[in-house]
N, C-alpha and C. Protein backbone atom coordinates (compact mmCIF):
# COMPACT_ATOMS: atom_id res chain seq x y z
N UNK A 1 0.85 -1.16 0.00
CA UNK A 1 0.00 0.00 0.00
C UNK A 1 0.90 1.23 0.00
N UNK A 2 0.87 2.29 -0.97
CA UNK A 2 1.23 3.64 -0.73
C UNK A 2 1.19 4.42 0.53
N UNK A 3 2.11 4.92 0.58
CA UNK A 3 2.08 5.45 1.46
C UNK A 3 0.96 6.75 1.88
N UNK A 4 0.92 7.12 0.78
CA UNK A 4 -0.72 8.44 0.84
C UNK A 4 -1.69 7.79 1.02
N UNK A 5 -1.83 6.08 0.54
CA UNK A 5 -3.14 5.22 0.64
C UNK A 5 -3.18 4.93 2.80
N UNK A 6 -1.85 4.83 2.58
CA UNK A 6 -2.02 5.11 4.44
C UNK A 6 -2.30 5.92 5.29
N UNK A 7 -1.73 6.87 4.46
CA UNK A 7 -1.88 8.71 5.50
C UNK A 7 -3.38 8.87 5.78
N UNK A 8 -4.11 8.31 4.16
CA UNK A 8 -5.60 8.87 4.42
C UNK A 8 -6.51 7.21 5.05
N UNK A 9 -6.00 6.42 5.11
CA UNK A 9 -7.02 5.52 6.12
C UNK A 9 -6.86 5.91 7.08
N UNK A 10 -5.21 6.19 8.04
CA UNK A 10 -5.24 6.75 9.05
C UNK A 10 -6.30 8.18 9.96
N UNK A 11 -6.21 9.23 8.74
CA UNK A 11 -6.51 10.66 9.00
C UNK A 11 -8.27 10.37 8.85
N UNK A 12 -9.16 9.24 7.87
CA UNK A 12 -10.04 8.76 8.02
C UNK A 12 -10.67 8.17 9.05
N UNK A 13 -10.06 7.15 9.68
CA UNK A 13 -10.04 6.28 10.40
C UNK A 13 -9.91 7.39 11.78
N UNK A 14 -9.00 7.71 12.10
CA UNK A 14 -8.96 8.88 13.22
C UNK A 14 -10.36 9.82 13.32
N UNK A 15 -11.03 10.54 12.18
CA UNK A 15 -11.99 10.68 12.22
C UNK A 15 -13.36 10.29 12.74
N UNK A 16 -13.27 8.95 11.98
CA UNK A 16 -14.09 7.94 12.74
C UNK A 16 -14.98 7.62 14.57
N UNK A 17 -13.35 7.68 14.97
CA UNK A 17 -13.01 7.62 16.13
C UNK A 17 -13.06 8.48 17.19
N UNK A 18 -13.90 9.70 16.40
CA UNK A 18 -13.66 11.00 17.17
C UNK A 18 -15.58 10.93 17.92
N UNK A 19 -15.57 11.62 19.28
CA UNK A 19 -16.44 11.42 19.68
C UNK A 19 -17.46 12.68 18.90
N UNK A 20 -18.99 12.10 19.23
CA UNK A 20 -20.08 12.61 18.45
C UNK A 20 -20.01 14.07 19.35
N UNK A 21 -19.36 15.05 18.54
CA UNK A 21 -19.14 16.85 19.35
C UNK A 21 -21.13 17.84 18.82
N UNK A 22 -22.02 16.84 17.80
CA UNK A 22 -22.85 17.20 17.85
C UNK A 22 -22.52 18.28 16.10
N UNK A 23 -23.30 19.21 16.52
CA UNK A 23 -23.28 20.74 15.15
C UNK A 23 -23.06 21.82 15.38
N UNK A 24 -22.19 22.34 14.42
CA UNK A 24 -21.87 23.71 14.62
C UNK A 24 -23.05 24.61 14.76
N UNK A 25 -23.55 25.48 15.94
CA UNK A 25 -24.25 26.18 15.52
C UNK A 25 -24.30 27.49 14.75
N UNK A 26 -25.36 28.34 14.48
CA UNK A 26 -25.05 29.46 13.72
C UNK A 26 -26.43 30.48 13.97
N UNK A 27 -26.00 31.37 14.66
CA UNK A 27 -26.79 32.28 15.56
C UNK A 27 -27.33 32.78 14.43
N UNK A 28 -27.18 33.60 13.44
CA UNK A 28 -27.38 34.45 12.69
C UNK A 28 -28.69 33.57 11.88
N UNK A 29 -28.32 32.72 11.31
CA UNK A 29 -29.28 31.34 11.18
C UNK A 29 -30.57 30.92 11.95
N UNK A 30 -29.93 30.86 13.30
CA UNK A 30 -31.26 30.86 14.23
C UNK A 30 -32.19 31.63 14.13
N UNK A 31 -31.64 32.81 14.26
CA UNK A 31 -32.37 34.58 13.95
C UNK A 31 -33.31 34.47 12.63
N UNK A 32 -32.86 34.29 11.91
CA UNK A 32 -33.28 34.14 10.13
C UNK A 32 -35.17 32.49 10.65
N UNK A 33 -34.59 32.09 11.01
CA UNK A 33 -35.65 31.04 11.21
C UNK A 33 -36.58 31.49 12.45
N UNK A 34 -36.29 31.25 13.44
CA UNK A 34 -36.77 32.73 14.84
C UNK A 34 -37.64 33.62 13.88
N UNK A 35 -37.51 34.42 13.26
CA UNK A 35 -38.24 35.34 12.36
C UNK A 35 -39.42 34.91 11.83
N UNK A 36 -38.73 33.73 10.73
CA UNK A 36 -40.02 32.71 10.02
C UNK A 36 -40.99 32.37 10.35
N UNK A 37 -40.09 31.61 11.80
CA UNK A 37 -41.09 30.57 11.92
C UNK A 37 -41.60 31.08 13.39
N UNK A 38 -41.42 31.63 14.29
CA UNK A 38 -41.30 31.79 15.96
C UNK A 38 -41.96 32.99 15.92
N UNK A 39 -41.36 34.09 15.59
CA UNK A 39 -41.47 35.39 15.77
C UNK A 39 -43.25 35.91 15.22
N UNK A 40 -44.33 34.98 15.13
CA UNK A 40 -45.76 35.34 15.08
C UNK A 40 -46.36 35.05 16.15
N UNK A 41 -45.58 34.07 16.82
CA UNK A 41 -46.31 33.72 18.36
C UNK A 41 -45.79 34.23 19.30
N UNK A 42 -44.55 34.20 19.17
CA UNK A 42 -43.58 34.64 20.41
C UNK A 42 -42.47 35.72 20.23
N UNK A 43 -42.22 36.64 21.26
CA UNK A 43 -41.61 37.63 21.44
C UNK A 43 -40.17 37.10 21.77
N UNK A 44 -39.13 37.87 21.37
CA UNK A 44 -37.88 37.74 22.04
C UNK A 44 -37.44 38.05 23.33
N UNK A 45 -38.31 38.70 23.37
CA UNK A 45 -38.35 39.79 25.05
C UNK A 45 -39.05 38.71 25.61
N UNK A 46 -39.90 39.30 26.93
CA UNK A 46 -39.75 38.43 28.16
C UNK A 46 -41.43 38.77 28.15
N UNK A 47 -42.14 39.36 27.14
CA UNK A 47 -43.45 39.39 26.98
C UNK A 47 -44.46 38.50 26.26
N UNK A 48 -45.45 38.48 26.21
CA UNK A 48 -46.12 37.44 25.80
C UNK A 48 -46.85 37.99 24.97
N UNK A 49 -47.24 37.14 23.62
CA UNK A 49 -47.53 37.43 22.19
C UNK A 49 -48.82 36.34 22.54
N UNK A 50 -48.59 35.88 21.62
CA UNK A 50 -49.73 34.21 21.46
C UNK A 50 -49.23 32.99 22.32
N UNK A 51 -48.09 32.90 22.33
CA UNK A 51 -47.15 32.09 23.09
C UNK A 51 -46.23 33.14 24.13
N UNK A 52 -45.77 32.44 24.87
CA UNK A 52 -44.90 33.08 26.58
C UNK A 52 -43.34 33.92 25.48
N UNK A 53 -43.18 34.75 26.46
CA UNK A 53 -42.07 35.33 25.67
C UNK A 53 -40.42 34.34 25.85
N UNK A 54 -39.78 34.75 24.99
CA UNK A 54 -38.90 33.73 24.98
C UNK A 54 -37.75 34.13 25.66
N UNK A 55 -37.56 35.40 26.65
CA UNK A 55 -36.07 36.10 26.76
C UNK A 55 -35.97 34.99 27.79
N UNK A 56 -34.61 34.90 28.07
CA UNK A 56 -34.20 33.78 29.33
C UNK A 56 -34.61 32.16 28.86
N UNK A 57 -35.33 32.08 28.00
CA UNK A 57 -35.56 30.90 27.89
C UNK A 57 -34.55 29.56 28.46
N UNK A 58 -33.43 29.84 27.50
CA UNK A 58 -32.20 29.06 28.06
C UNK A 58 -31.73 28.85 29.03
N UNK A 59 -32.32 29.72 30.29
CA UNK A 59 -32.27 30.05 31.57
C UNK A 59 -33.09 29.27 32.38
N UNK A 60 -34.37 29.15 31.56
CA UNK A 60 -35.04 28.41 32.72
C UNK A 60 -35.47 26.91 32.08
N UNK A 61 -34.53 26.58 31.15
CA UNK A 61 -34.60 25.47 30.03
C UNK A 61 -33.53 24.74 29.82
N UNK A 62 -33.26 23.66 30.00
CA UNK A 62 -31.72 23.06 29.37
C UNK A 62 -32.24 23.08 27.72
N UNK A 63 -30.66 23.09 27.38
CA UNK A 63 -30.64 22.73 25.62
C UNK A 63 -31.49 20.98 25.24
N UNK A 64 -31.15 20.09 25.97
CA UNK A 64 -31.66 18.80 25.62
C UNK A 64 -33.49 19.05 25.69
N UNK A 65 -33.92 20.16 27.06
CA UNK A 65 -35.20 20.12 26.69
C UNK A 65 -35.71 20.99 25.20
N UNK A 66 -34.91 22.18 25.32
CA UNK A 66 -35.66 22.65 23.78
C UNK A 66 -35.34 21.80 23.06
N UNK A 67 -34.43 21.40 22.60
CA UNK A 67 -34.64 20.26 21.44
C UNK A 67 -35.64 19.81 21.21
N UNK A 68 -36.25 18.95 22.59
CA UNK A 68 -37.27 18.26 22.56
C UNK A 68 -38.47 18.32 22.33
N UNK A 69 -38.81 19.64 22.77
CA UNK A 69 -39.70 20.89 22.57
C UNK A 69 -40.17 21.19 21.16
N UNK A 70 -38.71 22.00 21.06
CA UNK A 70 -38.80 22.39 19.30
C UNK A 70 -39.24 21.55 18.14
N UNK A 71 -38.41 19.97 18.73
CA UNK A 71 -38.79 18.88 17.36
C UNK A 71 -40.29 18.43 17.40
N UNK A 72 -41.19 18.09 19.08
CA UNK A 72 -42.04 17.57 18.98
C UNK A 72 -42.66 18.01 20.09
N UNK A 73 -43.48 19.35 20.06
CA UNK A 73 -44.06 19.72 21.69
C UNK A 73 -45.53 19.07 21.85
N UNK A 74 -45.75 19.01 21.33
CA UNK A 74 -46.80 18.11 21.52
C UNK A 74 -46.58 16.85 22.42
N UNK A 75 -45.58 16.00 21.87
CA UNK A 75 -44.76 14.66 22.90
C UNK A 75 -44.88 15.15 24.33
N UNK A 76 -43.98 16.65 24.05
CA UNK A 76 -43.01 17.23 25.63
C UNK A 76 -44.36 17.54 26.54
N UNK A 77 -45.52 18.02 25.75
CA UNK A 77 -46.36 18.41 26.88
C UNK A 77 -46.86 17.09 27.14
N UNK A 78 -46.95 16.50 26.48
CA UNK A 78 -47.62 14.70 27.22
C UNK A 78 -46.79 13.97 28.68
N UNK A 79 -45.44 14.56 28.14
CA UNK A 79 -44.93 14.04 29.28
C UNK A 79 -43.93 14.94 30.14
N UNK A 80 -44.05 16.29 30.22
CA UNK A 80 -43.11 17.24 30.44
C UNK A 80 -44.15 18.25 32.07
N UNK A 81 -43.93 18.13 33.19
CA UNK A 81 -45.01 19.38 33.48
C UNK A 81 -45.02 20.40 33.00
N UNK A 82 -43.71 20.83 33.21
CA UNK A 82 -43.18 22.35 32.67
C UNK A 82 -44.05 22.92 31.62
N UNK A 83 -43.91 21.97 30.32
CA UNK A 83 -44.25 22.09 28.82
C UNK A 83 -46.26 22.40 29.37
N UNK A 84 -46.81 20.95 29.70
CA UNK A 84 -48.02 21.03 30.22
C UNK A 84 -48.48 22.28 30.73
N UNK A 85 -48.28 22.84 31.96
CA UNK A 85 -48.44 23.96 32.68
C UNK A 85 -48.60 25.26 31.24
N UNK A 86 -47.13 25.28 30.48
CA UNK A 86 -47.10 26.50 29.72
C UNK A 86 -48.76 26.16 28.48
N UNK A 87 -48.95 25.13 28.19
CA UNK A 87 -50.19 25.01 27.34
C UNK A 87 -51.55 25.08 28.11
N UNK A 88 -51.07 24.76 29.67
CA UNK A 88 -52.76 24.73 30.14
C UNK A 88 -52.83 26.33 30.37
N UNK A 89 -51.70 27.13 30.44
CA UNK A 89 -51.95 28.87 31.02
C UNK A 89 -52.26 29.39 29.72
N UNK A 90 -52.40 28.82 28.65
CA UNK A 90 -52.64 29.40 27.43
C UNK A 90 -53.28 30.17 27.16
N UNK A 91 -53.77 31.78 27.37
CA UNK A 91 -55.34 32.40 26.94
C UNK A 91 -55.77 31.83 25.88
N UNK A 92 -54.85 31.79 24.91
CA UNK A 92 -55.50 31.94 23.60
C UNK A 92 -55.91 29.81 23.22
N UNK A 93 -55.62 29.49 24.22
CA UNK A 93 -55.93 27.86 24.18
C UNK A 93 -54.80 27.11 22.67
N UNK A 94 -53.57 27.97 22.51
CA UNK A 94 -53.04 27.28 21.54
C UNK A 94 -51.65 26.60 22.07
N UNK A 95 -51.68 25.60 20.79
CA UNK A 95 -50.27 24.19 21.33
C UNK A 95 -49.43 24.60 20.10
N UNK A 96 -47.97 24.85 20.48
CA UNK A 96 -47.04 25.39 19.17
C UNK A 96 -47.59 23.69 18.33
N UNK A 97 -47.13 24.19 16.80
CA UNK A 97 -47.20 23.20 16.10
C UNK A 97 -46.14 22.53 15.63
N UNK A 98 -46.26 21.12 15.90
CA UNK A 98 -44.81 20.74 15.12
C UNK A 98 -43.94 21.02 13.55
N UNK A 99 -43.18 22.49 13.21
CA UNK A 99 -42.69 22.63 12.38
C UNK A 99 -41.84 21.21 11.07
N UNK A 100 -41.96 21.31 10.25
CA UNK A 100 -40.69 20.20 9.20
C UNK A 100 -39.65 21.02 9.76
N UNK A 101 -39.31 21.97 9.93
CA UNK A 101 -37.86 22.88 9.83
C UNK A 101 -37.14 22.13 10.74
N UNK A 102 -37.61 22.08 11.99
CA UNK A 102 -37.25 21.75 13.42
C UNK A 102 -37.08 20.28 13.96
N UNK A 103 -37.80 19.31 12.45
CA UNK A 103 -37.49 18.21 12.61
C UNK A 103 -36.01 17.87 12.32
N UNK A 104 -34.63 18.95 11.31
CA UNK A 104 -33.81 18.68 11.28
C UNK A 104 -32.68 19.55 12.60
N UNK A 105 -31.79 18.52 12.81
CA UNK A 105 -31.37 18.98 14.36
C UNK A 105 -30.23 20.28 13.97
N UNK A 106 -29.56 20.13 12.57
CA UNK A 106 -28.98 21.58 12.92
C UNK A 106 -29.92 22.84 13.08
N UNK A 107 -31.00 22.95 12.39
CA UNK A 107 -31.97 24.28 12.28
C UNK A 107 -32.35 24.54 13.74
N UNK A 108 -32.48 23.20 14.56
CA UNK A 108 -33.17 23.68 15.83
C UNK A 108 -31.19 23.52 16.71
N UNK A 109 -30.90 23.42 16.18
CA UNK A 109 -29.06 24.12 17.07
C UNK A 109 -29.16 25.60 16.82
N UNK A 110 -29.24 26.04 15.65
CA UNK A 110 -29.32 27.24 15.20
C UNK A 110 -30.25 28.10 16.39
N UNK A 111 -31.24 27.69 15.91
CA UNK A 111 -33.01 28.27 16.75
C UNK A 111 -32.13 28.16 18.03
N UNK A 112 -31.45 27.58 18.90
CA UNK A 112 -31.43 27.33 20.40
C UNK A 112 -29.87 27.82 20.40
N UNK A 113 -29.23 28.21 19.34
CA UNK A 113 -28.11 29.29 19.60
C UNK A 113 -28.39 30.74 19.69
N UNK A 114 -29.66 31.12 18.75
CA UNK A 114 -30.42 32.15 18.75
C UNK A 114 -31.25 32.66 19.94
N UNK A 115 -31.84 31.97 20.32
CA UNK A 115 -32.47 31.89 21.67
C UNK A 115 -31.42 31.87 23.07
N UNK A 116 -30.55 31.68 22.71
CA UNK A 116 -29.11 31.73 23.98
C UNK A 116 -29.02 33.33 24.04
N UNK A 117 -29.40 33.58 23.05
CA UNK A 117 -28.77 35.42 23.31
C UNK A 117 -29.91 36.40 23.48
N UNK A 118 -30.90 35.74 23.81
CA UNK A 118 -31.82 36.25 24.40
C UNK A 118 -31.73 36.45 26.53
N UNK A 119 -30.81 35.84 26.24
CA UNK A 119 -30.86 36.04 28.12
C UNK A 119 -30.42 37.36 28.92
């Protein structure tokens, strides 16, 4: 075997081997989707629109729960109090809807890097 045929199984192979560090996020990205998709129900600030405002969120939220949230709230309020509580105080009696966007996990890294700088 060549020697370059080695360098790159190695530098491959090393790859491989590297633990799952997850996705780069990209704030600016988040913002851009936040807008789209978020920003008719919910405020960035700490006020309430149709949905609870979002400032601090990250604060009073781990990242593993928005994920969970974001991809499928419907699930989270079935089995979440937290989530529950925020849908039963609902005036307006509404349940966010499960977005396609948010079913892929970098968009909702993005969304929950975006939402970090809200605190």
């Amino acid at each position: 075997m060549s020697d370059m045929k080695c360098m790159m199984l190695l530098v491959f192979g090393g790859l491989l081997a590297l633990p799952n560090v997850g996705v780069a996020e990209d704030v600016e990205h988040g913002r851009k989707l936040f807008q789209q998709l978020c920003s008719h129900c919910h405020k960035a600030g700490y006020d309430e629109k149709f949905g609870p405002g979002l400032g601090g969120i990250s604060e009073r939220r781990d990242e593993k729960w928005l994920h969970g949230f974001l991809q499928d709230p419907e699930s989270t309020i079935q089995t979440d109090e937290y989530a529950k509580t925020l849908r039963e105080s609902n005036a307006y009696n509404l349940t966010m809807p499960k977005f396609r966007e948010m079913q892929d996990e970098q968009m909702r890294a993005d969304v929950i890097a975006f939402l970090k700088t809200l605190n």
